[in-house]
PDB file of N, CA and C in Angstrom:
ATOM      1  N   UNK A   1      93.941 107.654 100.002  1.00  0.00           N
ATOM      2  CA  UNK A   1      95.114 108.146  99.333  1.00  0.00           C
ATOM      3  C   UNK A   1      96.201 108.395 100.380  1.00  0.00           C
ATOM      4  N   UNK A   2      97.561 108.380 100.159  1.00  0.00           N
ATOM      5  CA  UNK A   2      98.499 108.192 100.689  1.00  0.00           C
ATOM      6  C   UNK A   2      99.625 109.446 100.482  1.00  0.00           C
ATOM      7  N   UNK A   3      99.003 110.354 101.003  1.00  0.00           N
ATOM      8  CA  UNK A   3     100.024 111.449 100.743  1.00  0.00           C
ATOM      9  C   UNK A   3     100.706 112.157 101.790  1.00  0.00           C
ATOM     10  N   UNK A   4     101.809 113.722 101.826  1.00  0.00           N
ATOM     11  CA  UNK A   4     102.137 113.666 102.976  1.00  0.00           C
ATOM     12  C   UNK A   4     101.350 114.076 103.761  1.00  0.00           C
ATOM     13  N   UNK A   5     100.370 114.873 102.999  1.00  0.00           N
ATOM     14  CA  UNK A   5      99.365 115.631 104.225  1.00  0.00           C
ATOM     15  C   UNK A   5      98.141 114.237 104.837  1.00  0.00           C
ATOM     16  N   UNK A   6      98.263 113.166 104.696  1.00  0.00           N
ATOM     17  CA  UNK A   6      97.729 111.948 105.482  1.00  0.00           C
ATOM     18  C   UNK A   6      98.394 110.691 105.838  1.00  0.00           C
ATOM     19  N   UNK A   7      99.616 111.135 105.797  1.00  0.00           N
ATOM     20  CA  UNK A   7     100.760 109.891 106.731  1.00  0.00           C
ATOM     21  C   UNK A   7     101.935 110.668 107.102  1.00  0.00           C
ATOM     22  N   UNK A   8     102.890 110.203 108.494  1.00  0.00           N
ATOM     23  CA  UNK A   8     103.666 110.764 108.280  1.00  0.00           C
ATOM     24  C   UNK A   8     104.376 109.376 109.035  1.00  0.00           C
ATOM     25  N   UNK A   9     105.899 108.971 108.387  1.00  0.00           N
ATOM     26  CA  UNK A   9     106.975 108.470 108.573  1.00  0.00           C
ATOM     27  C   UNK A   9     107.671 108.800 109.902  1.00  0.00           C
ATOM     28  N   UNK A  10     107.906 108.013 110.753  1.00  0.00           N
ATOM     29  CA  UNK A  10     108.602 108.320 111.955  1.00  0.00           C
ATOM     30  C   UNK A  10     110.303 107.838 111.607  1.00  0.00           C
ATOM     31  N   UNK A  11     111.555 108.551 112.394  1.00  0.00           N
ATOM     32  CA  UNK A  11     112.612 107.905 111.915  1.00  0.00           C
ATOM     33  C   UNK A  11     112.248 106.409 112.182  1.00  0.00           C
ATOM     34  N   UNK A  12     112.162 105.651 112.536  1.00  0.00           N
ATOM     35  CA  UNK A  12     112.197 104.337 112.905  1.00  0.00           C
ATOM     36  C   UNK A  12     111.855 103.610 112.153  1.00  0.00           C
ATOM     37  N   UNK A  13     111.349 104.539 110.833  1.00  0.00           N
ATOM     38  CA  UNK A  13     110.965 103.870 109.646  1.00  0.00           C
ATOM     39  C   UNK A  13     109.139 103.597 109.768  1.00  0.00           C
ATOM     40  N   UNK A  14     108.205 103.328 111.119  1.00  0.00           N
ATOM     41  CA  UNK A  14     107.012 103.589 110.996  1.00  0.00           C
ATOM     42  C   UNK A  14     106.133 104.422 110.458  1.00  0.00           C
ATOM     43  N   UNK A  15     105.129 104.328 110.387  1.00  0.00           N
ATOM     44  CA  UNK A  15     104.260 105.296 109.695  1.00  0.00           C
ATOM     45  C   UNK A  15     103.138 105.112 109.935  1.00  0.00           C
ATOM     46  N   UNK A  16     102.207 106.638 110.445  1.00  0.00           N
ATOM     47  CA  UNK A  16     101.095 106.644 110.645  1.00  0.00           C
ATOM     48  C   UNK A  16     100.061 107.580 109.607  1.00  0.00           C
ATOM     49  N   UNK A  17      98.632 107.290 110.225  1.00  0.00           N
ATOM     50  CA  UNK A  17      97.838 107.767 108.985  1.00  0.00           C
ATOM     51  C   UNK A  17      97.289 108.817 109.568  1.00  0.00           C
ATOM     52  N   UNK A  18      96.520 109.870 109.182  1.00  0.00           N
ATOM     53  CA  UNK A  18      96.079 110.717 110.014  1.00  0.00           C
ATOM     54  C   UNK A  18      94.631 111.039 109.402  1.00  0.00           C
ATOM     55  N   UNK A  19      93.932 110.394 108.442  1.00  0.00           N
ATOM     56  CA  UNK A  19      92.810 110.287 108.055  1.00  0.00           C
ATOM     57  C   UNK A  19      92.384 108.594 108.470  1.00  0.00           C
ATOM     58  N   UNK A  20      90.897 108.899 108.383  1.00  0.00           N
ATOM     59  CA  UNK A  20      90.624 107.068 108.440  1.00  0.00           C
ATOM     60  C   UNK A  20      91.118 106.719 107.165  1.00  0.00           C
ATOM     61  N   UNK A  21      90.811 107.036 105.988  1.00  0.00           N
ATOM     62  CA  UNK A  21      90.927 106.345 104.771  1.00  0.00           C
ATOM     63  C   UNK A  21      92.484 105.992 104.870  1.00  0.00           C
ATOM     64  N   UNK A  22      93.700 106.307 105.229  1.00  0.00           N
ATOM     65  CA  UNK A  22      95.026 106.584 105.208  1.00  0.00           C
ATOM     66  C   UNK A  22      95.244 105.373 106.008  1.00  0.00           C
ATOM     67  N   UNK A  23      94.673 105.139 107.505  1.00  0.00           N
ATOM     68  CA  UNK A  23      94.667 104.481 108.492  1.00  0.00           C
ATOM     69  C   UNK A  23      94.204 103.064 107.205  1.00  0.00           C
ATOM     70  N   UNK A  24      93.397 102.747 107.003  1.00  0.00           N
ATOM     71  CA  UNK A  24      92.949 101.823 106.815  1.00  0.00           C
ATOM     72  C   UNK A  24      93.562 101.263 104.973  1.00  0.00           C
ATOM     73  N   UNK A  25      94.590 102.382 104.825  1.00  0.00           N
ATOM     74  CA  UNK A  25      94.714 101.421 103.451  1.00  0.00           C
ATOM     75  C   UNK A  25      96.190 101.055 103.465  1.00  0.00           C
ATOM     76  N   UNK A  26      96.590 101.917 105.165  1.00  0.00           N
ATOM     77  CA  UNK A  26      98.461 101.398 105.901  1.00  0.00           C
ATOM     78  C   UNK A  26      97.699  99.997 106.315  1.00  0.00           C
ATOM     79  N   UNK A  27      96.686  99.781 106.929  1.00  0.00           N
ATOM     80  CA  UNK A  27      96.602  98.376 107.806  1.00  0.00           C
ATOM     81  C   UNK A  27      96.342  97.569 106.237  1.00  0.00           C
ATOM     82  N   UNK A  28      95.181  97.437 104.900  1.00  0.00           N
ATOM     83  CA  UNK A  28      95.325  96.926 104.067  1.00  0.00           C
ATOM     84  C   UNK A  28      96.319  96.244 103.993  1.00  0.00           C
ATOM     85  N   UNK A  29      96.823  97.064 103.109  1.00  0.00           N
ATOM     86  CA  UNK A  29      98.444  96.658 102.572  1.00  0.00           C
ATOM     87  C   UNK A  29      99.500  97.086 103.237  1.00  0.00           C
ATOM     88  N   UNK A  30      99.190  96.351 104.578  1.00  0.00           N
ATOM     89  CA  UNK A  30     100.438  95.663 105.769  1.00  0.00           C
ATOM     90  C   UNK A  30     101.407  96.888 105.455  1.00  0.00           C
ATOM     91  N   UNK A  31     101.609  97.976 105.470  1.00  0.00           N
ATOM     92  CA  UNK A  31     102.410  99.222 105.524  1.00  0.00           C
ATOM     93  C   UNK A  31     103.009  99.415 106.863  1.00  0.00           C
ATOM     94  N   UNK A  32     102.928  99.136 108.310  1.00  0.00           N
ATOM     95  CA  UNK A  32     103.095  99.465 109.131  1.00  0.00           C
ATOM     96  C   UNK A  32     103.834  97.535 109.513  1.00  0.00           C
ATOM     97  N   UNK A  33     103.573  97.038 108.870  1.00  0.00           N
ATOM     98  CA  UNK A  33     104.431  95.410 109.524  1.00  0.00           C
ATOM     99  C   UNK A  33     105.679  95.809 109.324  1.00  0.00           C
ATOM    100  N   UNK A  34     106.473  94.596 109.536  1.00  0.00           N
ATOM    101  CA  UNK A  34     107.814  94.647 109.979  1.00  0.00           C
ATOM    102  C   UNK A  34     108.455  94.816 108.422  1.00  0.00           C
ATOM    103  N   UNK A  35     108.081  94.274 107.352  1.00  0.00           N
ATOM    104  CA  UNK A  35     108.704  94.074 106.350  1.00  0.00           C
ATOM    105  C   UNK A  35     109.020  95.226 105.345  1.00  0.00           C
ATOM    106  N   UNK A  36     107.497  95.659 106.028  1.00  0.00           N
ATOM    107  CA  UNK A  36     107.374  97.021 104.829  1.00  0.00           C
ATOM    108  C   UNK A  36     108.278  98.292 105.178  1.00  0.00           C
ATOM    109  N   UNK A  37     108.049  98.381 106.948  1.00  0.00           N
ATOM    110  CA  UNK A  37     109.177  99.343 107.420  1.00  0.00           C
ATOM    111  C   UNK A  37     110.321  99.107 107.782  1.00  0.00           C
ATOM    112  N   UNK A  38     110.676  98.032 107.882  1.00  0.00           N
ATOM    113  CA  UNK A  38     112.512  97.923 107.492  1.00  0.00           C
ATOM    114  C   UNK A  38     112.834  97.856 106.015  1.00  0.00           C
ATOM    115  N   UNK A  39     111.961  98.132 105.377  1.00  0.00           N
ATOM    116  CA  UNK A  39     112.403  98.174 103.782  1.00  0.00           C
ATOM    117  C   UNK A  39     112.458  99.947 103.229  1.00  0.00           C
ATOM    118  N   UNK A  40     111.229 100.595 104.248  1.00  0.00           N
ATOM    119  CA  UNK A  40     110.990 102.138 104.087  1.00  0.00           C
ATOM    120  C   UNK A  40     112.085 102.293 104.540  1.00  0.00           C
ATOM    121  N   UNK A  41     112.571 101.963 105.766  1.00  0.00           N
ATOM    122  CA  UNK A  41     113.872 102.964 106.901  1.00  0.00           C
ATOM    123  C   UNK A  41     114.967 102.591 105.964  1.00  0.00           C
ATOM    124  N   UNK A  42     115.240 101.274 105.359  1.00  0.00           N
ATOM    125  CA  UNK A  42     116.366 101.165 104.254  1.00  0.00           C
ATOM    126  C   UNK A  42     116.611 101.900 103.548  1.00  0.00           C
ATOM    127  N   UNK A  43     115.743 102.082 102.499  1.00  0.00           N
ATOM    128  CA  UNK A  43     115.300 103.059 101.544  1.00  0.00           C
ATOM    129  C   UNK A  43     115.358 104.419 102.102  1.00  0.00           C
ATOM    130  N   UNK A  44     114.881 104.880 103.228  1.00  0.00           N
ATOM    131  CA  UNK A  44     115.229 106.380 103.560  1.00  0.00           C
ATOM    132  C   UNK A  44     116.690 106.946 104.049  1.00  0.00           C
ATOM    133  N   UNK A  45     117.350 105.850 104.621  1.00  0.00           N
ATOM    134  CA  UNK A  45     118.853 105.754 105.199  1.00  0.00           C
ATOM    135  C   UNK A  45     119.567 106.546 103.533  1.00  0.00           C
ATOM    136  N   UNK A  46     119.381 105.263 102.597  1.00  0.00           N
ATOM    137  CA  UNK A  46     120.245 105.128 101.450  1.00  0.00           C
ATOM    138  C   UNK A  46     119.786 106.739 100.268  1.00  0.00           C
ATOM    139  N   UNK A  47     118.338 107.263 100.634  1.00  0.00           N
ATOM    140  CA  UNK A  47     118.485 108.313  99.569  1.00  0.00           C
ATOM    141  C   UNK A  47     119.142 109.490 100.841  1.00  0.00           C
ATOM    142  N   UNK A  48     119.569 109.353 101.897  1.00  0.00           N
ATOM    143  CA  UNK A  48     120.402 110.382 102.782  1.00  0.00           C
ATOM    144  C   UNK A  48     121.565 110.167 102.848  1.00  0.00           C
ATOM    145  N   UNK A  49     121.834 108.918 102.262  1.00  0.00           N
ATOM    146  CA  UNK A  49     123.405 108.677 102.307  1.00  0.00           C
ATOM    147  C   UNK A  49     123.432 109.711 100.618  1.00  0.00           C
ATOM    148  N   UNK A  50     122.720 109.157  99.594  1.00  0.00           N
ATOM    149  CA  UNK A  50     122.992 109.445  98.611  1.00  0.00           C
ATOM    150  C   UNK A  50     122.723 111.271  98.567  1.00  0.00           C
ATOM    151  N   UNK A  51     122.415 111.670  98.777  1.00  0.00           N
ATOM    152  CA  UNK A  51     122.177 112.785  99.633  1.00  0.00           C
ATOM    153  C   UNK A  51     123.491 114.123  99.932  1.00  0.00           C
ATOM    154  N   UNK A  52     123.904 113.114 100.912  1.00  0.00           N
ATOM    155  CA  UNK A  52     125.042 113.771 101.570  1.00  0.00           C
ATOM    156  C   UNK A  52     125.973 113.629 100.546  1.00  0.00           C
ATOM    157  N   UNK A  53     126.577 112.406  99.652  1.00  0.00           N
ATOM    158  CA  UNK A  53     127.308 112.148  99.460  1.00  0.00           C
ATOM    159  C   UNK A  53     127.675 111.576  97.783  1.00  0.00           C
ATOM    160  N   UNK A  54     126.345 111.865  96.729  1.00  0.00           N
ATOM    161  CA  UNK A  54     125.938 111.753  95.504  1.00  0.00           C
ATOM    162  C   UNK A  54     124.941 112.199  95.470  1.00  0.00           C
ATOM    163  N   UNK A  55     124.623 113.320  95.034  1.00  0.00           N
ATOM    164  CA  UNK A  55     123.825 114.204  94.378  1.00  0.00           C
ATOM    165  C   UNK A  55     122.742 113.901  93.331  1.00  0.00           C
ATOM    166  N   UNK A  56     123.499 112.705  92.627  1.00  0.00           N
ATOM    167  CA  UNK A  56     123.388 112.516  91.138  1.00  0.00           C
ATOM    168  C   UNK A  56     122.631 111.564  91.361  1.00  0.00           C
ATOM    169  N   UNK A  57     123.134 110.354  92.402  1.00  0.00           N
ATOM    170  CA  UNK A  57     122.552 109.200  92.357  1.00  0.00           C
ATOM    171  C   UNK A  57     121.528 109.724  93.263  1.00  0.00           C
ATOM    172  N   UNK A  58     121.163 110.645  94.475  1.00  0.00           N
ATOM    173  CA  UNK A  58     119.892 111.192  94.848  1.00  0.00           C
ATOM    174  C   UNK A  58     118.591 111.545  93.872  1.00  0.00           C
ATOM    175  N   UNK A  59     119.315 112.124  92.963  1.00  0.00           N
ATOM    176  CA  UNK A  59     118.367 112.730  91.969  1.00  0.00           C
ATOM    177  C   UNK A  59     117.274 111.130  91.308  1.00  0.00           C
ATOM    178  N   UNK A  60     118.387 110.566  91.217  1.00  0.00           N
ATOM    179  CA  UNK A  60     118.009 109.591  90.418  1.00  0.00           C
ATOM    180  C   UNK A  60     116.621 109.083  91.211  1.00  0.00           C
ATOM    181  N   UNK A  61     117.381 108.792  92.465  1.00  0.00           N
ATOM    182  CA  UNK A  61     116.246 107.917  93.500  1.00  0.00           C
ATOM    183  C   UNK A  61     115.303 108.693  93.454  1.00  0.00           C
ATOM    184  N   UNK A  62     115.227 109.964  94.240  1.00  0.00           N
ATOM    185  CA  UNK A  62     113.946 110.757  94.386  1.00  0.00           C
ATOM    186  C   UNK A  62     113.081 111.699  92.839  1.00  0.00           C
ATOM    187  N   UNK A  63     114.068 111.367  91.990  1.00  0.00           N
ATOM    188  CA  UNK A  63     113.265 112.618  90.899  1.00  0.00           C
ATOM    189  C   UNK A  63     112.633 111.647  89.997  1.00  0.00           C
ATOM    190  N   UNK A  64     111.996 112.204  89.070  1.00  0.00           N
ATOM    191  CA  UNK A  64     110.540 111.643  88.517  1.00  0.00           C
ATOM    192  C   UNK A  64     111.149 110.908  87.468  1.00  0.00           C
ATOM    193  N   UNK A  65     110.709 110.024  86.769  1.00  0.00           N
ATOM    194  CA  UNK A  65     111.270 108.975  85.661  1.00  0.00           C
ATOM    195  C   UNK A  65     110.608 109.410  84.321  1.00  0.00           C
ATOM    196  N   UNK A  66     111.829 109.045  83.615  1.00  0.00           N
ATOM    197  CA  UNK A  66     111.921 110.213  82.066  1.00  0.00           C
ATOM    198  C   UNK A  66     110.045 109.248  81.554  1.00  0.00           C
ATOM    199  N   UNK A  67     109.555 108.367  81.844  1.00  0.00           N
ATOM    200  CA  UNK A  67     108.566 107.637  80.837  1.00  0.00           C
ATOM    201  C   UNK A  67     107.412 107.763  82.122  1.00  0.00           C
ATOM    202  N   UNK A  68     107.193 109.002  82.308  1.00  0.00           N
ATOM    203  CA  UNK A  68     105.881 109.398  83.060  1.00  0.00           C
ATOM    204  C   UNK A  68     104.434 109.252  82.180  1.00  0.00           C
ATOM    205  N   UNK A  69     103.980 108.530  82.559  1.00  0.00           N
ATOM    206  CA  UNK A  69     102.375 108.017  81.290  1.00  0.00           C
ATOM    207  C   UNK A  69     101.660 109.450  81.214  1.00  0.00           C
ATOM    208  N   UNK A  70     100.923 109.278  80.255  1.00  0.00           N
ATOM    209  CA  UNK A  70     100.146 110.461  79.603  1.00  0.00           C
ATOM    210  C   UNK A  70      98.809 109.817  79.575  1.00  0.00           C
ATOM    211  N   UNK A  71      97.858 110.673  80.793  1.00  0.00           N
ATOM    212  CA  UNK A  71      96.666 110.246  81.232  1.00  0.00           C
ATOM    213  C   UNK A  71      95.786 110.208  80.436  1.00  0.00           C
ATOM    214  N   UNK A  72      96.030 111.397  79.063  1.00  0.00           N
ATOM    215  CA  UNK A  72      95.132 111.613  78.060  1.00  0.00           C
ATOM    216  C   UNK A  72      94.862 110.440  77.419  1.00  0.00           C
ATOM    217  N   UNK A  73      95.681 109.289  77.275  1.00  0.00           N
ATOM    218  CA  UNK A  73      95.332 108.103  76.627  1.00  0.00           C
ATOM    219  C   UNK A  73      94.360 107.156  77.281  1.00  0.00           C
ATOM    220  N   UNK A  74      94.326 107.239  78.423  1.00  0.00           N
ATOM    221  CA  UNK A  74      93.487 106.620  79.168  1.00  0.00           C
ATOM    222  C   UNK A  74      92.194 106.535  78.985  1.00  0.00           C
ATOM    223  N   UNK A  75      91.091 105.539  78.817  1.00  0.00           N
ATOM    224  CA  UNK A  75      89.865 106.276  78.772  1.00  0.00           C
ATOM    225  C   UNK A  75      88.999 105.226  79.799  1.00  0.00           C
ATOM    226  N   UNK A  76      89.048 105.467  81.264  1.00  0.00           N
ATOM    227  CA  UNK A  76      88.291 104.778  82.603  1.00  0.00           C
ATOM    228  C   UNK A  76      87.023 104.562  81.967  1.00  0.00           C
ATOM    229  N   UNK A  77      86.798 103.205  83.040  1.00  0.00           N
ATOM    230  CA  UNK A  77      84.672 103.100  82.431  1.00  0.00           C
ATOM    231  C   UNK A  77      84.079 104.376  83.080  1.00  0.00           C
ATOM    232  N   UNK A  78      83.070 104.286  82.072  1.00  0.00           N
ATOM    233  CA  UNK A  78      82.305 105.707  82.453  1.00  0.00           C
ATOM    234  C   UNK A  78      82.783 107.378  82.236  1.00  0.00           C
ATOM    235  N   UNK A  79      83.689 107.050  81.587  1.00  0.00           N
ATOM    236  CA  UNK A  79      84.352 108.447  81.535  1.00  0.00           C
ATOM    237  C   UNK A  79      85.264 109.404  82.032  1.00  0.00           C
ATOM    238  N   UNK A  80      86.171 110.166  81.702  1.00  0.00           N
ATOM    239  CA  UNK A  80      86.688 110.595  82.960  1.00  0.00           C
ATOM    240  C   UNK A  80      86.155 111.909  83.814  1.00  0.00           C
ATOM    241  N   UNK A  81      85.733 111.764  85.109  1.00  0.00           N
ATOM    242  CA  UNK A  81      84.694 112.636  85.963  1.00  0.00           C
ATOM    243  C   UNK A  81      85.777 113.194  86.206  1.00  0.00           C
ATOM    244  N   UNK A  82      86.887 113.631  86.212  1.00  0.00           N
ATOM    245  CA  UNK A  82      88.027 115.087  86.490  1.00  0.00           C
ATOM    246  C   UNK A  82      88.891 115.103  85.536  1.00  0.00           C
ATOM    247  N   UNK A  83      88.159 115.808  84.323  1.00  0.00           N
ATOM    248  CA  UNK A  83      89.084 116.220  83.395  1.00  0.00           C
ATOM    249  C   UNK A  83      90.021 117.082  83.618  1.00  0.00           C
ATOM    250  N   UNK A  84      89.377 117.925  84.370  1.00  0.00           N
ATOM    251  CA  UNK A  84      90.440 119.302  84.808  1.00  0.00           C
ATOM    252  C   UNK A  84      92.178 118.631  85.019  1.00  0.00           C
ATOM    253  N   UNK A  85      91.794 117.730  85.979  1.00  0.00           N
ATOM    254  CA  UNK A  85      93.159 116.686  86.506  1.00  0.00           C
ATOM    255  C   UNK A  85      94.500 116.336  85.500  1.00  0.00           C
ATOM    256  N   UNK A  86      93.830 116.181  84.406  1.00  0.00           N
ATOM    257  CA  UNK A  86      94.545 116.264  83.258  1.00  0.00           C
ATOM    258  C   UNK A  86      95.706 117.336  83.422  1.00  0.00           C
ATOM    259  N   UNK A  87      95.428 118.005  83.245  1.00  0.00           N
ATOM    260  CA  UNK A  87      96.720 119.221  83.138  1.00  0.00           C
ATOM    261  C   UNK A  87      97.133 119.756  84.734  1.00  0.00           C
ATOM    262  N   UNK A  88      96.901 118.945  85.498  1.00  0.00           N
ATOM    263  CA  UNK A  88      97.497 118.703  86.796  1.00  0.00           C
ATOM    264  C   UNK A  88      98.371 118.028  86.970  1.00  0.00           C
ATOM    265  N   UNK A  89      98.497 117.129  86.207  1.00  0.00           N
ATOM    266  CA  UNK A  89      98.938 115.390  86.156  1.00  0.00           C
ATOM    267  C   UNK A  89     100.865 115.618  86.140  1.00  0.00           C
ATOM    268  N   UNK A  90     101.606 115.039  86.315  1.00  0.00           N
ATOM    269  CA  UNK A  90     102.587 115.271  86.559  1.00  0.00           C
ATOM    270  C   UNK A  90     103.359 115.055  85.392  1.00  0.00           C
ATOM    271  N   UNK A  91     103.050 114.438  84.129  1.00  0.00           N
ATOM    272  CA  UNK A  91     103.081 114.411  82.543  1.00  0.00           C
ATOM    273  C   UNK A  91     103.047 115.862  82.278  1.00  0.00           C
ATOM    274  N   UNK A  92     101.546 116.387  82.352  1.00  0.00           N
ATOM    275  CA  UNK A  92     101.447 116.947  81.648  1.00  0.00           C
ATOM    276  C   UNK A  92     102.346 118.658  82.564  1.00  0.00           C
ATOM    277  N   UNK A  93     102.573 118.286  83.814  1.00  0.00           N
ATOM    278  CA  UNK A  93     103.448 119.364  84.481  1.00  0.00           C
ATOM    279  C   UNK A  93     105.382 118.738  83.466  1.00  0.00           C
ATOM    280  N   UNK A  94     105.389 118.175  83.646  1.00  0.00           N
ATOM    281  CA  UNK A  94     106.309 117.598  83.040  1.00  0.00           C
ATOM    282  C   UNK A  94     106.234 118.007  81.113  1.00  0.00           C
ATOM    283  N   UNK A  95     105.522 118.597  80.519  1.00  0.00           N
ATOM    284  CA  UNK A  95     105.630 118.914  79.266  1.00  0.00           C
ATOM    285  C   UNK A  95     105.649 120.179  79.459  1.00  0.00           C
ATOM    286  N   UNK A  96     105.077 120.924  80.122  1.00  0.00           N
ATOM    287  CA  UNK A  96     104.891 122.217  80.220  1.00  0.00           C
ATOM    288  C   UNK A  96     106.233 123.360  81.540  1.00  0.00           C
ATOM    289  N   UNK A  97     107.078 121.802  81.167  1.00  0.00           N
ATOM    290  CA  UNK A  97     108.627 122.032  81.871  1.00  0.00           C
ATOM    291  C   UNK A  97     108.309 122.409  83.508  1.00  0.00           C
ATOM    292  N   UNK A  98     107.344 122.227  84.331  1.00  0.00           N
ATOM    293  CA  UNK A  98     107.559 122.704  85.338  1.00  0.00           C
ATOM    294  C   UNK A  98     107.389 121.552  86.596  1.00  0.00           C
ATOM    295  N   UNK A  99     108.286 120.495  86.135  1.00  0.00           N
ATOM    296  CA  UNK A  99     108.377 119.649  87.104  1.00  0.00           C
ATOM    297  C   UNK A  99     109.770 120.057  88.306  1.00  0.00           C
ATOM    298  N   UNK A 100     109.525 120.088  89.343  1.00  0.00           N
ATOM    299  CA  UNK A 100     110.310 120.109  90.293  1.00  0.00           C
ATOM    300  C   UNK A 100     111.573 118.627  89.976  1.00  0.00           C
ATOM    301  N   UNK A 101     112.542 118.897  90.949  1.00  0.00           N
ATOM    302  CA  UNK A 101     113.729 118.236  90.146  1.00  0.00           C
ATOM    303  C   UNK A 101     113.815 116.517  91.172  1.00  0.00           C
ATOM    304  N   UNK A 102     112.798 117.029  92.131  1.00  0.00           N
ATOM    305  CA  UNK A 102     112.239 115.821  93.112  1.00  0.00           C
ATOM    306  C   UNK A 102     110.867 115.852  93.683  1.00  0.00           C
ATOM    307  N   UNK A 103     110.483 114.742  94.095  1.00  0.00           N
ATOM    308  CA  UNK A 103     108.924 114.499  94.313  1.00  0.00           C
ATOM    309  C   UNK A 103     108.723 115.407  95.900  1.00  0.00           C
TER     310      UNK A 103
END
């Protein structure tokens, strides 16, 4: 899994992993090649421009999208082994109004 507490972004647009699993799913899916991080450092430039200088269009980039899926429909083979997760899920934080206004 790929989160902040197991990668962290250098300005230069690189990024490292700080778990093996993290390490090995940046080398997977080529995360650390040339393509992927001149496309991250793009992308991080433009939500700091938008940032400084549109608010609105920041929001847009970084905040959560109005058609967030609802996990409850889901039904994985075998069942789902973390139901609890359910009302973790960012839907269902998102119905119960307490989504932050960015990720």
């Amino acid at each position: 899994m790929l989160t902040a507490d197991t990668v962290a972004v250098d300005e230069d647009g690189t990024i490292h992993g700080h778990t093996r699993e993290a390490r090995r799913l940046i080398r997977i899916l080529a995360l650390d090649e040339r393509p992927a991080t001149e496309f991250r450092l793009l992308w991080n430039s433009i939500a700091t421009l938008a940032r400084q200088f549109d608010p609105s269009l920041w929001l847009r980039i970084m905040g959560f999208p109005a058609d967030l899926p609802d996990l409850r429909r889901l039904k994985p083979p075998g069942g789902n082994k973390r139901p609890e997760g359910l009302q973790l899920s960012w839907y269902a934080r998102g119905a119960r109004g307490e989504l932050p206004a960015t990720y």
